[in-house]
Protein backbone atom coordinates (compact mmCIF):
# COMPACT_ATOMS: atom_id res chain seq x y z
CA UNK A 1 9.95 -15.97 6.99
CA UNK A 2 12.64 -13.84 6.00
CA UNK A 3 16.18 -13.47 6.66
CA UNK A 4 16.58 -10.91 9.83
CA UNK A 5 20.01 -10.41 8.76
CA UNK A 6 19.19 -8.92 4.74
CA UNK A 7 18.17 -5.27 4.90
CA UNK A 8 15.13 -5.49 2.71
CA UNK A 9 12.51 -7.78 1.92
CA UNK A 10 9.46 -8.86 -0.21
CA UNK A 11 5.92 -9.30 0.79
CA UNK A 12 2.46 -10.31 -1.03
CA UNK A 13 -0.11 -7.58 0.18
CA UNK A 14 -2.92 -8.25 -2.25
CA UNK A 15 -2.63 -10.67 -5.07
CA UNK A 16 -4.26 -9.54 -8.03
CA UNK A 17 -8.31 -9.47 -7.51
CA UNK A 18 -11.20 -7.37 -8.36
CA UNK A 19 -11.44 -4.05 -5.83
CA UNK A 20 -14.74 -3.97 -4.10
CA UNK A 21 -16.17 -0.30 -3.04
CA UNK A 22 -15.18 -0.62 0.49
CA UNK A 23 -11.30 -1.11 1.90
CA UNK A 24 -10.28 -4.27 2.38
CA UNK A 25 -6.87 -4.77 4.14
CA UNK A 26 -4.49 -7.19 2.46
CA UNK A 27 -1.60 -9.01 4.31
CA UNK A 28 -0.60 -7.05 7.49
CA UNK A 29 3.10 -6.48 8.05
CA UNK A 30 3.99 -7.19 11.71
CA UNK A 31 6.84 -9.35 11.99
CA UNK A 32 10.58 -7.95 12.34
CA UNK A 33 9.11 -4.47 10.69
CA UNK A 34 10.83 -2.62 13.64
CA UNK A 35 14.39 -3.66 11.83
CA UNK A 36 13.86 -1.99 8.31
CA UNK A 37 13.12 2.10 8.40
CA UNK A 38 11.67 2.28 4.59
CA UNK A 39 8.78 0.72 3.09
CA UNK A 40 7.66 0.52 -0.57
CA UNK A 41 4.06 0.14 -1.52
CA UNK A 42 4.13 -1.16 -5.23
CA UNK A 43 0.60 -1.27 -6.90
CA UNK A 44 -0.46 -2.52 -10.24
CA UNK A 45 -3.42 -1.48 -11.35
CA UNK A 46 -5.73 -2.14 -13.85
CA UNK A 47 -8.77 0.35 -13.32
CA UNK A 48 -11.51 -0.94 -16.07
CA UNK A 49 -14.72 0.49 -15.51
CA UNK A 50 -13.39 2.25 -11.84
CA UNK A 51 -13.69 5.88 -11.68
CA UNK A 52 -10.50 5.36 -9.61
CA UNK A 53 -8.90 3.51 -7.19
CA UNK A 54 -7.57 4.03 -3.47
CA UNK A 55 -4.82 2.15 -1.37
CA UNK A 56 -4.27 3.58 2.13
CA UNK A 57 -1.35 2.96 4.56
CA UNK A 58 -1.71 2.69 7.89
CA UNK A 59 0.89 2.05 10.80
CA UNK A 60 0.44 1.15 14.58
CA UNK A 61 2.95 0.11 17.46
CA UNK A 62 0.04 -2.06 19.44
CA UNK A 63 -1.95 -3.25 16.59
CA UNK A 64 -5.04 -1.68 17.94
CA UNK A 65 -4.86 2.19 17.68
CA UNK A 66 -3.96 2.87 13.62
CA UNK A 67 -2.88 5.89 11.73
CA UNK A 68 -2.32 6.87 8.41
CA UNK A 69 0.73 7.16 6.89
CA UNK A 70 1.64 10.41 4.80
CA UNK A 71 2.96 9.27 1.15
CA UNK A 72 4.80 10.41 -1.01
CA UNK A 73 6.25 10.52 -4.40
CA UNK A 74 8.42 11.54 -7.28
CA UNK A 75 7.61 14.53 -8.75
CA UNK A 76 6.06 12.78 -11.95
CA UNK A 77 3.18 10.99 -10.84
CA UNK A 78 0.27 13.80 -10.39
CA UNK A 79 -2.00 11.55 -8.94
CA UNK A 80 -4.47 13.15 -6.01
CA UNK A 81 -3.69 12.36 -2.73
CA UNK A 82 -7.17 12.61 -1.05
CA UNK A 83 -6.32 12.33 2.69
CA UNK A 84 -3.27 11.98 4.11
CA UNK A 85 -2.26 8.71 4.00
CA UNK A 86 -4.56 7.68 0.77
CA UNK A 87 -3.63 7.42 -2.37
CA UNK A 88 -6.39 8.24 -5.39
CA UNK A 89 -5.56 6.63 -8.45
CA UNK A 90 -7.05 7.91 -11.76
CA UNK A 91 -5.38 5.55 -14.42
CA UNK A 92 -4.24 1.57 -15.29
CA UNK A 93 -0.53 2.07 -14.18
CA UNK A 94 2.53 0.77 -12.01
CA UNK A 95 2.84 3.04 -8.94
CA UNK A 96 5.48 3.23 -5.93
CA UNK A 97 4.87 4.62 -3.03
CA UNK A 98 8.13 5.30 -0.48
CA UNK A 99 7.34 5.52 2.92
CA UNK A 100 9.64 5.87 6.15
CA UNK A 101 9.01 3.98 8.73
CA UNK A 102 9.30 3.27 12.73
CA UNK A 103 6.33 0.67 13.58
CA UNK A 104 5.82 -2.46 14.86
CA UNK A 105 2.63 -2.85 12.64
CA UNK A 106 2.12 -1.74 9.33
CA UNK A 107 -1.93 -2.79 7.48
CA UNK A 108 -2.29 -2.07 3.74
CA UNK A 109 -5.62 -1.68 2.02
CA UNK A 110 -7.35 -0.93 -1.07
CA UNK A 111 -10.91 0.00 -2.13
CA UNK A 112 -12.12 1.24 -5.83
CA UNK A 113 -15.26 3.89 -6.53
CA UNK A 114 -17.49 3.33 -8.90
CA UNK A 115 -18.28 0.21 -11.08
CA UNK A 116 -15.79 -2.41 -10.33
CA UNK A 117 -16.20 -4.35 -13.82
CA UNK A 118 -12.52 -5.71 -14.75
CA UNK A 119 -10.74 -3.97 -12.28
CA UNK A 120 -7.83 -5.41 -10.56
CA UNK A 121 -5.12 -4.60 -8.48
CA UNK A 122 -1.88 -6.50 -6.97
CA UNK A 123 -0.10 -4.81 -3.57
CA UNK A 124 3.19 -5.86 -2.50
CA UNK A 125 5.17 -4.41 -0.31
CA UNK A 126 9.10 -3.97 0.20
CA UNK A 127 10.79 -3.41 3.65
CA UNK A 128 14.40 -1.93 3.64
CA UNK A 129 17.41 -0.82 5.71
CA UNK A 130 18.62 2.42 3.93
């Protein structure tokens, strides 16, 4: 459990595994998310034989009626983003994604296209006060 009083902390989404061709949602983020208003999606990828690889962001303040999340980023990663709040990834990389938030529920999940032969991909997420 973490420390209401710090202004950020550190959660395991998805610990590294294999990407299947549907989204699977990793570790949801519900408790004390109301206190931080930024949230930072860090994904390591390693695509193998993936065409590419998705992560999409999704927030809710009943944890029954979901939307997506827009994303963004700095200026040098030119990945696609396919839909607002999805995230294509076309390469084996480290990739942050900054998000603002105001939710009382926040699910993260991740799918790959194509063949999913040594792919793998860890999610974690960081929650600050800025």
């Amino acid at each position: 459990m973490a420390d209401a009083t710090r202004d950020y902390r550190v959660t395991s989404i998805r610990a590294a595994a294999v990407l299947t061709t549907s989204y699977v949602v990793g570790t949801r983020l519900t408790n004390d998310i109301w206190r931080y208003n930024q949230l930072i999606v860090l994904v390591q990828l390693t695509l193998g034989s993936l065409s590419s690889a998705e992560v999409r962001v999704e927030a809710s303040l009943d944890d029954s009626t979901w939307f997506k999340l827009p994303l963004t980023f700095p200026q040098t990663q030119t990945q696609l983003i396919v839909n607002p709040g999805e995230y294509t990834m076309t390469s084996s990389d480290n990739y942050a994604i900054a998000i603002p938030i105001a939710y009382n529920f926040i699910r993260i999940s991740a799918k790959g296209t194509g063949t999913v032969t040594d792919s793998t991909m860890t999610i974690d997420a960081i929650l600050a006060k800025i």
